[in-house]
Protein backbone atom coordinates (compact mmCIF):
# COMPACT_ATOMS: atom_id res chain seq x y z
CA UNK A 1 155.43 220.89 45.25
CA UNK A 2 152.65 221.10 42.75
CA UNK A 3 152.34 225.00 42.15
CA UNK A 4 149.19 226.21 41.69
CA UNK A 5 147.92 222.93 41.74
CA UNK A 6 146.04 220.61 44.32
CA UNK A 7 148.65 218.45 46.56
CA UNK A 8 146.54 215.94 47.42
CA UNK A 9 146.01 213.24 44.29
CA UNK A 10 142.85 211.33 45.85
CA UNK A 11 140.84 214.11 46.80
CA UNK A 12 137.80 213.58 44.77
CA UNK A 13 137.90 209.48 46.85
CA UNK A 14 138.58 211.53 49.89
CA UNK A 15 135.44 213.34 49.61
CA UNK A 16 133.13 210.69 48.20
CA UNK A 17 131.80 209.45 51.39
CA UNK A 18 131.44 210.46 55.02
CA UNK A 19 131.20 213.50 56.29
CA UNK A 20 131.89 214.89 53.27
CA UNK A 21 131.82 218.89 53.89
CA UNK A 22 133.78 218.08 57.16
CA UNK A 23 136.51 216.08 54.73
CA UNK A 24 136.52 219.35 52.31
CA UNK A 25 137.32 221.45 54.80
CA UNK A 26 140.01 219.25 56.31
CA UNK A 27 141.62 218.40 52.99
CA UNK A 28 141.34 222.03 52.21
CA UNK A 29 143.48 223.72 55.43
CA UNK A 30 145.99 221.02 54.77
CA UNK A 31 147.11 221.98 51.36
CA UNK A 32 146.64 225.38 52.16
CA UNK A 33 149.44 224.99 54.81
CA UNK A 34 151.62 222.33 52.81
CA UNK A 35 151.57 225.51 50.12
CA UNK A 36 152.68 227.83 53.02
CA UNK A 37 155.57 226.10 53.97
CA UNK A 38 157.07 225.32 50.25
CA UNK A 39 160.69 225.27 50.38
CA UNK A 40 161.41 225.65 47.37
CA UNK A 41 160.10 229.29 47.87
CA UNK A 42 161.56 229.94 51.33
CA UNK A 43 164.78 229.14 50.08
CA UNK A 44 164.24 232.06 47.47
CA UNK A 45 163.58 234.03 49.96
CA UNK A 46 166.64 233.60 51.87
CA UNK A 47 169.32 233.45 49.55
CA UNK A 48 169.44 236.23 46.35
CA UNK A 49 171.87 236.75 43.54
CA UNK A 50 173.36 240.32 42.88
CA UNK A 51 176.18 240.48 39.64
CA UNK A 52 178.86 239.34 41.93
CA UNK A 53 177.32 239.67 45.13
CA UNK A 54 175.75 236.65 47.49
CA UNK A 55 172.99 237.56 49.67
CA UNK A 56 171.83 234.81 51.97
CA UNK A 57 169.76 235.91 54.88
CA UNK A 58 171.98 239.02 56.18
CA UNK A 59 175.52 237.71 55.26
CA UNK A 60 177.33 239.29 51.92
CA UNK A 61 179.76 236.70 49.85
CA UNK A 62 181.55 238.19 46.99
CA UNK A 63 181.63 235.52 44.51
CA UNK A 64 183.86 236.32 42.05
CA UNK A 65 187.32 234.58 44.11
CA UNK A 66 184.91 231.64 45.01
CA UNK A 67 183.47 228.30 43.82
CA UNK A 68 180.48 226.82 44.70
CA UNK A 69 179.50 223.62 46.28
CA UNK A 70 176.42 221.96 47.17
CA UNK A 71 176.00 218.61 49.38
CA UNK A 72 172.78 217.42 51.24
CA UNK A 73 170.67 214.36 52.01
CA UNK A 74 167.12 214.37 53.71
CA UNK A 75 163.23 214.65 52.45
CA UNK A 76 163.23 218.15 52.12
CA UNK A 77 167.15 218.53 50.30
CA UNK A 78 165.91 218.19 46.59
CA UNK A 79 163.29 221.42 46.62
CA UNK A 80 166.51 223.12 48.49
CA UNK A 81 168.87 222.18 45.54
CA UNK A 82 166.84 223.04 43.03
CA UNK A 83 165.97 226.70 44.26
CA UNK A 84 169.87 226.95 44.73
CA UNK A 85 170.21 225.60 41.00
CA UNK A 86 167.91 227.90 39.81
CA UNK A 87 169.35 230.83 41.28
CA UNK A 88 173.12 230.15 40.78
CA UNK A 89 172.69 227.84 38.02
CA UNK A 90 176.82 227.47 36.22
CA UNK A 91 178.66 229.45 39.76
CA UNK A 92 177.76 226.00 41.24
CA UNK A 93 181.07 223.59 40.84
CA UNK A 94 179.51 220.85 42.18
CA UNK A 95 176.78 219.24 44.01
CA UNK A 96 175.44 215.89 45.40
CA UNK A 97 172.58 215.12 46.77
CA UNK A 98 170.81 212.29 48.37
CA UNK A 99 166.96 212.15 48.43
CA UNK A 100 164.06 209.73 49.02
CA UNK A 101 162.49 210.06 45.43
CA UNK A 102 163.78 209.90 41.92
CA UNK A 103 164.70 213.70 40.64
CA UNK A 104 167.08 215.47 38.46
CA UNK A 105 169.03 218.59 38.48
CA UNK A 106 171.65 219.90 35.80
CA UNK A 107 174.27 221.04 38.06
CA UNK A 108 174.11 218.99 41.64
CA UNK A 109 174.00 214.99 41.09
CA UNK A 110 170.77 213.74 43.07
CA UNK A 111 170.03 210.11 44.29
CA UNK A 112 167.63 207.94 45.30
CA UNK A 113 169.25 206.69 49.00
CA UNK A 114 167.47 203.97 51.43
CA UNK A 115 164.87 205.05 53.95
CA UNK A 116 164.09 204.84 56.24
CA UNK A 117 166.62 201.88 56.59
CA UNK A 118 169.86 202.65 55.01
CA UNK A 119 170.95 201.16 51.54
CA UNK A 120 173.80 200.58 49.76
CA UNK A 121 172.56 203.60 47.48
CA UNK A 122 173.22 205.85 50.64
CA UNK A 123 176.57 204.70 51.70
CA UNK A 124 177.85 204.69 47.97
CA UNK A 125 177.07 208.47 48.15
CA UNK A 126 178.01 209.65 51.72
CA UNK A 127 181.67 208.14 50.51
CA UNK A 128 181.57 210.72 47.37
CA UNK A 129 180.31 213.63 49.17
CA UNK A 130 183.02 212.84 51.73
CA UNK A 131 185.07 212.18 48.45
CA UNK A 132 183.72 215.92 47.55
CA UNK A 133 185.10 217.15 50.74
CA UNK A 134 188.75 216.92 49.29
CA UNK A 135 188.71 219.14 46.06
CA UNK A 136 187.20 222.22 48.30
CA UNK A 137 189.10 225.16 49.63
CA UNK A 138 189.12 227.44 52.24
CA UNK A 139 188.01 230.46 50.46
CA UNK A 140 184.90 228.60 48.54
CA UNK A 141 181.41 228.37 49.56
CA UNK A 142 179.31 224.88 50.66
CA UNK A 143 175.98 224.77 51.08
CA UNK A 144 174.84 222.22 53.37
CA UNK A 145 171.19 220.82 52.57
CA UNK A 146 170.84 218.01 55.67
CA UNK A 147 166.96 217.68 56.73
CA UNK A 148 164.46 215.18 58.33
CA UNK A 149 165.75 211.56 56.71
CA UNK A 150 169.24 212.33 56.05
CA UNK A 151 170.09 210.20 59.21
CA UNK A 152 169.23 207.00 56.85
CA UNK A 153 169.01 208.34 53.39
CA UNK A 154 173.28 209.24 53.88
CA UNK A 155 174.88 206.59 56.05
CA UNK A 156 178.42 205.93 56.28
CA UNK A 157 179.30 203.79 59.28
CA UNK A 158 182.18 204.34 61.75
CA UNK A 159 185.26 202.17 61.25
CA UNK A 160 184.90 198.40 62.01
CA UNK A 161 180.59 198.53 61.24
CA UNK A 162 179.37 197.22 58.60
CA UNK A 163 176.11 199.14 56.31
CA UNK A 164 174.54 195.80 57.47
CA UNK A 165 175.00 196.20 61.46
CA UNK A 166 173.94 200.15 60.63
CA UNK A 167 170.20 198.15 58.88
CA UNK A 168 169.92 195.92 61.72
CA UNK A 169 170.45 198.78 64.47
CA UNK A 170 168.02 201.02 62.90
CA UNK A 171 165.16 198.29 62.53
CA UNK A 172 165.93 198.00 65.94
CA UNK A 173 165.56 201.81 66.63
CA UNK A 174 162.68 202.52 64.60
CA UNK A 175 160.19 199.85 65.95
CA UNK A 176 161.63 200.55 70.05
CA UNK A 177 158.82 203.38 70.27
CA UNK A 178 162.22 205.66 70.98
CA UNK A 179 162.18 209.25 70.23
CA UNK A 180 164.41 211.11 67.14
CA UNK A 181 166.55 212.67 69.36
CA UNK A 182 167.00 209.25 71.37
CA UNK A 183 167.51 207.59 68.00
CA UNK A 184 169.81 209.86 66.51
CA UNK A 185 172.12 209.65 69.55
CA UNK A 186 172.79 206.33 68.70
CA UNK A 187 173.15 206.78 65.14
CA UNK A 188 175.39 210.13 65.33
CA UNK A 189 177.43 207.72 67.46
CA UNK A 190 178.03 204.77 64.98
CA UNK A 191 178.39 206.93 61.90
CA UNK A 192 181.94 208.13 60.57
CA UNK A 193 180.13 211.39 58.88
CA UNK A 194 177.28 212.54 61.40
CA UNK A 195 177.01 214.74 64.86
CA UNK A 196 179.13 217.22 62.83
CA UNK A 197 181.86 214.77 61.81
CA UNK A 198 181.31 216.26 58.22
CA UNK A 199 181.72 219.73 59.35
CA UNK A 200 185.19 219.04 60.40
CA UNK A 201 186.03 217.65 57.14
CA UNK A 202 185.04 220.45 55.51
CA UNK A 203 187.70 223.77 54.71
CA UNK A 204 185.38 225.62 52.70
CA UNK A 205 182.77 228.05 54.30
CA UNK A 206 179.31 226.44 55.36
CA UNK A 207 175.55 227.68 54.78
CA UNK A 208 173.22 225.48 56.57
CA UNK A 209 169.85 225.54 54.85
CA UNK A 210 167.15 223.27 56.68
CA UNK A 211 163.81 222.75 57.61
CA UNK A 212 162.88 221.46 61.60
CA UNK A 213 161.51 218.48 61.67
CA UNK A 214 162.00 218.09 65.35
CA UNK A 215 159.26 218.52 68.66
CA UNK A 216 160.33 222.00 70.62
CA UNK A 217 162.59 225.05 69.25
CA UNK A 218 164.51 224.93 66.47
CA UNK A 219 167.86 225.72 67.19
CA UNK A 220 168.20 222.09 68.71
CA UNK A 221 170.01 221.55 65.35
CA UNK A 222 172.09 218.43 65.99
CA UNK A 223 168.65 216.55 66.06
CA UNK A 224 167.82 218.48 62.51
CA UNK A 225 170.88 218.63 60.93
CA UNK A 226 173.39 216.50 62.57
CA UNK A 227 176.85 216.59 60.07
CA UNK A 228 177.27 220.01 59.99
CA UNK A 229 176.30 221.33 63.50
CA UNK A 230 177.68 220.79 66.92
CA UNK A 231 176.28 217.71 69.07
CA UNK A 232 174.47 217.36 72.49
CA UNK A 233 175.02 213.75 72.73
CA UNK A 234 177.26 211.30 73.59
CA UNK A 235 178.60 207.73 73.37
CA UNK A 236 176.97 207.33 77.08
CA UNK A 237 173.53 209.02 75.75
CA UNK A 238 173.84 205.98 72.66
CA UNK A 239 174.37 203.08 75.62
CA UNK A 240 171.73 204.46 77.38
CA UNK A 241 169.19 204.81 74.83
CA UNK A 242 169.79 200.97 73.95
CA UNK A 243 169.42 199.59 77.24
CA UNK A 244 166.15 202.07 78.20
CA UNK A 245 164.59 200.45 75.16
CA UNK A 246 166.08 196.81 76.16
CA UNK A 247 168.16 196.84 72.73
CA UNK A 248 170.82 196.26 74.15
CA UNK A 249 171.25 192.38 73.89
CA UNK A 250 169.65 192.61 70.65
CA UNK A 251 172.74 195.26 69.33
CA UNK A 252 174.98 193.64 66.49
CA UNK A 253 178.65 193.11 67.99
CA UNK A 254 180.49 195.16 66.31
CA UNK A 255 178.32 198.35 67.68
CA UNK A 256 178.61 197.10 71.19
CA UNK A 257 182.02 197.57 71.22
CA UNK A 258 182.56 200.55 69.31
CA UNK A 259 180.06 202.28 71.63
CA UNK A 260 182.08 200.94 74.76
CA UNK A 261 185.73 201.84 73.51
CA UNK A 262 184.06 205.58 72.88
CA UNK A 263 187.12 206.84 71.08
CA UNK A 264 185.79 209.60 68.84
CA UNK A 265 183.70 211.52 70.51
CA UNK A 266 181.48 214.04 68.57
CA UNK A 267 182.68 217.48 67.71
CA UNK A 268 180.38 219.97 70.50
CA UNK A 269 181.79 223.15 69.60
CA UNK A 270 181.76 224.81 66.75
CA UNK A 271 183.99 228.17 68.04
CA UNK A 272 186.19 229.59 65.15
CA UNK A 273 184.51 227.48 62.62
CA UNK A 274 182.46 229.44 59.64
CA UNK A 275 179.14 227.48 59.74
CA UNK A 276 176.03 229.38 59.49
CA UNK A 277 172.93 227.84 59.97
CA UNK A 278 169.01 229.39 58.13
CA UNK A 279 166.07 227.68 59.23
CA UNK A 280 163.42 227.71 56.29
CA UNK A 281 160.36 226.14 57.72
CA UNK A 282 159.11 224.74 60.85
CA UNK A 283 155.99 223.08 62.35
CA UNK A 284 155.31 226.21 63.97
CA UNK A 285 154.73 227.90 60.67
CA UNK A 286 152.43 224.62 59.34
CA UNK A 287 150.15 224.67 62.13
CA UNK A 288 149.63 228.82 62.19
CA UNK A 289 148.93 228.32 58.43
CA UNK A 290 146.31 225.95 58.99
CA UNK A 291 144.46 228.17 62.22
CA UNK A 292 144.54 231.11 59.11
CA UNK A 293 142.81 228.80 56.60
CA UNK A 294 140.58 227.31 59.05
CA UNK A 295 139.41 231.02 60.34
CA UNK A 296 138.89 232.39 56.58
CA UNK A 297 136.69 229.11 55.84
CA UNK A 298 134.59 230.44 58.97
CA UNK A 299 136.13 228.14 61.63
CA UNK A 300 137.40 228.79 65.13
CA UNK A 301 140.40 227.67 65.28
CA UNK A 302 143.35 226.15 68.44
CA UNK A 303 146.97 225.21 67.87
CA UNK A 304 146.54 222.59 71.00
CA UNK A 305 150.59 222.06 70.88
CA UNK A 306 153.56 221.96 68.22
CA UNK A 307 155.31 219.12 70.48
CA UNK A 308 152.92 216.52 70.26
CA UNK A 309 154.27 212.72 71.70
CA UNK A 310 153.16 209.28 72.32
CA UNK A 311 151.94 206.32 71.20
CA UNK A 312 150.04 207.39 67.77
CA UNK A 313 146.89 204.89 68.64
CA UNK A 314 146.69 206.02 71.92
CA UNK A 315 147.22 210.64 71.06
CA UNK A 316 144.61 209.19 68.65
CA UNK A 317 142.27 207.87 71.28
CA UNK A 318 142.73 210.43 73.78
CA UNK A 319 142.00 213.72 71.07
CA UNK A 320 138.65 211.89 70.35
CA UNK A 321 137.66 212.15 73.78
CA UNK A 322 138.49 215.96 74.03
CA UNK A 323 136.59 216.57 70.54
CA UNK A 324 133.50 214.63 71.85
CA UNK A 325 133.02 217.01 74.50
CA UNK A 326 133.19 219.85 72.45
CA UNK A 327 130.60 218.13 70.11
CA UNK A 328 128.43 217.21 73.31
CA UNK A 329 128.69 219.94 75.60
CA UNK A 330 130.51 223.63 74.14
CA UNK A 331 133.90 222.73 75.97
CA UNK A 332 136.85 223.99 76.43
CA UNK A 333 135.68 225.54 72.89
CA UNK A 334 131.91 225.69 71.22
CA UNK A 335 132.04 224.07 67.64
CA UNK A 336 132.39 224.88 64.40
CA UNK A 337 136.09 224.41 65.63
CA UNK A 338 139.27 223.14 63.37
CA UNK A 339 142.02 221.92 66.32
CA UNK A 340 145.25 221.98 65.38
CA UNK A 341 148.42 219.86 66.90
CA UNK A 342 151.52 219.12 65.33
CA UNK A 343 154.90 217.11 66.33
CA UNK A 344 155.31 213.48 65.86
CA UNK A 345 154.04 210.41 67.65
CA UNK A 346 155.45 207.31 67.60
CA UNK A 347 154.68 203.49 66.63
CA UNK A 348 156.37 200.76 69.68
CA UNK A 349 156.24 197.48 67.14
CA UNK A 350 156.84 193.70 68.47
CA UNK A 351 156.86 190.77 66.22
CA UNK A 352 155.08 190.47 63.12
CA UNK A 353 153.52 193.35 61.50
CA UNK A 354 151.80 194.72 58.42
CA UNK A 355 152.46 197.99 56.88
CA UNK A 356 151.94 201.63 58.23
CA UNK A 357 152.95 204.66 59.88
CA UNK A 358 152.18 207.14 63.05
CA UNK A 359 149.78 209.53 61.15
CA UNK A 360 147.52 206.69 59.68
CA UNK A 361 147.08 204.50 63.22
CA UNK A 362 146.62 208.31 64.81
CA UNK A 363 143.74 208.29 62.71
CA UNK A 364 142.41 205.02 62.63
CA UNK A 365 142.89 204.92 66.80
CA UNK A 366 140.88 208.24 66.69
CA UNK A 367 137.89 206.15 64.39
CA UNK A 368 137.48 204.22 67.02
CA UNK A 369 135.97 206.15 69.06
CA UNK A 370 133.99 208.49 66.99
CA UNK A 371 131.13 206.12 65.88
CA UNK A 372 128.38 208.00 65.27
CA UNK A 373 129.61 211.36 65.78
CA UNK A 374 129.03 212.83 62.23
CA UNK A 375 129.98 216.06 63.01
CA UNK A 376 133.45 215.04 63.66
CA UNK A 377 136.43 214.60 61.18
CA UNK A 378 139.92 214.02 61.86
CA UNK A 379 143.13 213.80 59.40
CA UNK A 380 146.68 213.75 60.04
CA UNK A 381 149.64 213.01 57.52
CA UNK A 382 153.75 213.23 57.30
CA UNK A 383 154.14 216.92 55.90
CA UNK A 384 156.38 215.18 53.22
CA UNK A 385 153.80 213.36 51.76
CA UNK A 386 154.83 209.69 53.25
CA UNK A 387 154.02 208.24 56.44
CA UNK A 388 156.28 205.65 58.22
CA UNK A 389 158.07 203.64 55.38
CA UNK A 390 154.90 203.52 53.03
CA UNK A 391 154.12 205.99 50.68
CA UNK A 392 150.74 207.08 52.01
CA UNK A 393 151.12 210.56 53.22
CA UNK A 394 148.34 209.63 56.25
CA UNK A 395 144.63 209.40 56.49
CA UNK A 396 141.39 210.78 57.27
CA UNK A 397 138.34 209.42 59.08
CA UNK A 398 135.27 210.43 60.33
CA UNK A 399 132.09 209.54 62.63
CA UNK A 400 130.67 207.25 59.56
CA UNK A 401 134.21 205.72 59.17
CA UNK A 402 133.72 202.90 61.98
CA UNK A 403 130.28 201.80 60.55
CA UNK A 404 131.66 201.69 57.22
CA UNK A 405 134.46 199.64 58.17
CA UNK A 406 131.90 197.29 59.45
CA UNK A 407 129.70 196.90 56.95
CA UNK A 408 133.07 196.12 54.93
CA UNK A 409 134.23 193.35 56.59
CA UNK A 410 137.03 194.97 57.74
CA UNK A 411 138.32 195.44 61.56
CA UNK A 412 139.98 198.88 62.46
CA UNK A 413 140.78 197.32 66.06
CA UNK A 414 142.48 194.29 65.04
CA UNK A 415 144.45 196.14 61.79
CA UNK A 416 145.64 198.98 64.60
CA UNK A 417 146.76 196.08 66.88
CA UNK A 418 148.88 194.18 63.84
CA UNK A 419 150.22 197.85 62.60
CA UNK A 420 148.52 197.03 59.49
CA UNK A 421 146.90 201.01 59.16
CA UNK A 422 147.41 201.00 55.42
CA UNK A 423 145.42 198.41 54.35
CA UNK A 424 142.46 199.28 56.24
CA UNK A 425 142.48 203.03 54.99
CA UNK A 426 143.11 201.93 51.59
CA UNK A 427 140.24 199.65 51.81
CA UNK A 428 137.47 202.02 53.05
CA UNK A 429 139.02 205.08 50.59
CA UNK A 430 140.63 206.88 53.13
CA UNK A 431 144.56 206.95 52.93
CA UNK A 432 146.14 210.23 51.68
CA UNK A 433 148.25 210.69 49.11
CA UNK A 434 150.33 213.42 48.31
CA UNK A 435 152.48 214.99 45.34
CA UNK A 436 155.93 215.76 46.02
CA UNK A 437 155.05 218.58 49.02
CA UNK A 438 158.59 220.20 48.99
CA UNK A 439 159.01 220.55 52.43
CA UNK A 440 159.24 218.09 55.90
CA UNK A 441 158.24 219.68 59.06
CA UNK A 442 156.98 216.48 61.24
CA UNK A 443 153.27 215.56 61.29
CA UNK A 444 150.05 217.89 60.84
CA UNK A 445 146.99 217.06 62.54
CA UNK A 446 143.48 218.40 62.34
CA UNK A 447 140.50 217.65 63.64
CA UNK A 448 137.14 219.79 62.29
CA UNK A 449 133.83 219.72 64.59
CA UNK A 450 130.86 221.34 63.10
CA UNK A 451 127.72 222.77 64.60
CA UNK A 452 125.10 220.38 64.94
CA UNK A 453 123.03 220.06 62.02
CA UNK A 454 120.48 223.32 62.23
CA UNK A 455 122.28 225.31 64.32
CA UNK A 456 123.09 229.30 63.00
């Protein structure tokens, strides 16, 4: 996170063209709400320092018997680490952590892992922070740092798969249209560390710090944070997730038959075991920040939904139909409106494709049918500043956006149809791109509908 400075690096190509005061005040709620939901500050918040005393939420740890160990992997682990650096700084023994982007800390070891297909990065480090697992003792203290992306970003396969059956399998997964939770059954169930295999490992004490990056409520942790938390699924939920997405036939051997033998199942109890779990940030909290900026900057303003599925293109398609007939006729709300949705839509991928992500063909599917509606802007993007496997956090369009496109030589339908979101956007200015946000809470949308021109 960029303190006290703008998030957004392109803004001044954001708003060069378009709508632009409706692209202001879009651009505007979202860093207002990526600044809301730093975690870098929540996790200050949560855990405090006294001489010898430990304060994290409402539990007490005296510290002067214990060492200190921090692990973690996801999108959201490194502004985590750092607060916990900063505020224990030499009590911490030891630390790894594995993240999407290059950073440093003095005390906790962080590296740059695969994602959102696994690397050899990844796997190198989920065998030393298993490694780690060994030196700790019962009376010391681990905090565990696993949030959105530590599914790929830390992969250590189950006994008899290879890493390169574990890349083939999550191609597989990703472009299948499944959902996380469908996805991570599988992968929880070829993995030798996840669906709270780690937690088992583990004699010291565990603090869960996380962030949700999952549709619904929050304490569906195995989804969220899936080594150090009981899990839901099973070896039948894997199967069954692989054959409802006809992957089945297309599943390297070796996870075909580890998934039929169903040996180890997943820990789903966690009775007797010291794990404590703090959620820092949600969705939730993104999407009430933004209906707060949006009503100071003199909008109304509707959360539509938090749990937000479906095909990007078509959520896309079917949110410019609703925000035409507020334009057109005062309903279900009278503009100047800001609506608000958050969750995560998918991307189903066959063949060939270009390069992309949900939150840009969201927006690109909504251009489509916004021609000539200037008093309509839309924008969506990853809240941790990528989108898909790109680095473009998402995009923004507006009712100029479609004729623009045209008068480029470039064609939004056929791009959407070849997943090819990012070039288009890039061409006509409009792809987002973020500084480091500090946080991962799924997808923010927004969608801002003026008054007609003239009106009071």
């Amino acid at each position: 996170m960029q303190n006290g400075k703008e998030i957004i690096k392109n803004k001044k190509q954001l708003v060069s063209h378009g709508n632009i005061e409706g692209r202001k005040v879009a651009l505007d709620i979202i860093e207002y709400s990526l600044k809301a939901i730093d975690t870098y500050e929540a996790t200050k918040k949560v855990v405090r320092l006294d001489g010898e005393m430990l304060k994290v939420g409402h539990l007490g740890f005296d510290l002067s018997k214990r060492n200190i160990y921090v692990i973690g992997a996801g999108k959201a682990s490194f502004p985590i680490a750092k607060a916990l650096e900063n505020i224990l700084g030499e009590r911490i023994k030891e630390g790894i952590v594995i993240e999407k982007r290059d950073d440093k800390l003095k005390r906790i070891r962080v590296v740059k892992g695969g994602h959102p297909i696994p690397n050899e990065v990844g796997y190198k480090w989920a065998k030393k922070i298993m490694e780690l697992t060994t030196k700790m003792k019962e009376n010391d203290l681990v905090f565990c740092l696993f949030t959105g992306g530590s599914s790929a970003l830390m992969t250590l396969p189950a006994e008899g798969i290879s890493l390169e059956d574990v890349q083939t399998m999550t191609d597989l997964l990703l472009k299948s249209g499944a959902s996380i939770e469908e996805i991570n059954a599988v992968r929880k169930h070829i993995s030798a560390i996840k669906g709270g295999r780690l937690a088992v490992a583990i004699p010291a004490e565990i603090i869960n710090l996380t962030v949700s990056d999952v549709i619904g409520d929050w304490d569906v942790l195995d989804v969220i944070t899936g080594p150090t938390v009981p899990d839901r699924s099973t070896f039948a939920d894997a199967v069954s997730t692989l054959k409802k997405y006809m992957l089945w036939d297309k599943t390297p051997l070796s996870i075909k038959d580890h998934l039929h033998k169903a040996r180890f199942e997943s820990p789903k109890d966690f009775t007797g075991m010291r794990v404590h779990t703090f959620m820092l940030s949600t969705n939730k909290d993104a999407c009430e920040a933004a209906k707060k900026r949006a009503e100071e900057l003199g909008f109304n303003a509707k959360i539509l939904s938090t749990m937000m599925e479906g095909e990007s293109r078509e959520v896309g398609i079917a949110l410019s139909g609703i925000s035409k007939e507020i334009e057109k006729h005062d309903r279900p709300f009278a503009p100047p409106i800001v609506l608000i949705s958050g969750g995560e839509t998918t991307v189903t991928i066959e063949g060939e494709c270009g390069e992309g992500g949900p939150n840009q063909e969201f927006v690109l599917g909504f251009s489509l049918k916004i021609g000539g509606n200037e008093n309509i802007t839309v924008a969506s993007i990853g809240t941790d500043g990528t989108d898909g496997p790109t680095n473009i956090a998402g995009g923004i369009a507006d009712g100029c956006t479609l004729k623009r496109a045209r008068e480029m030589g470039i064609d939004i339908f056929k791009n959407l149809m070849n997943h090819n979101a990012s070039y288009a956007l890039e061409r006509l200015g409009d792809a987002i791109y973020t500084y480091p946000t500090g946080t991962n809470v799924m997808d923010l949308r927004l969608i801002v509908i003026q008054s007609p021109k003239g009106d009071d």
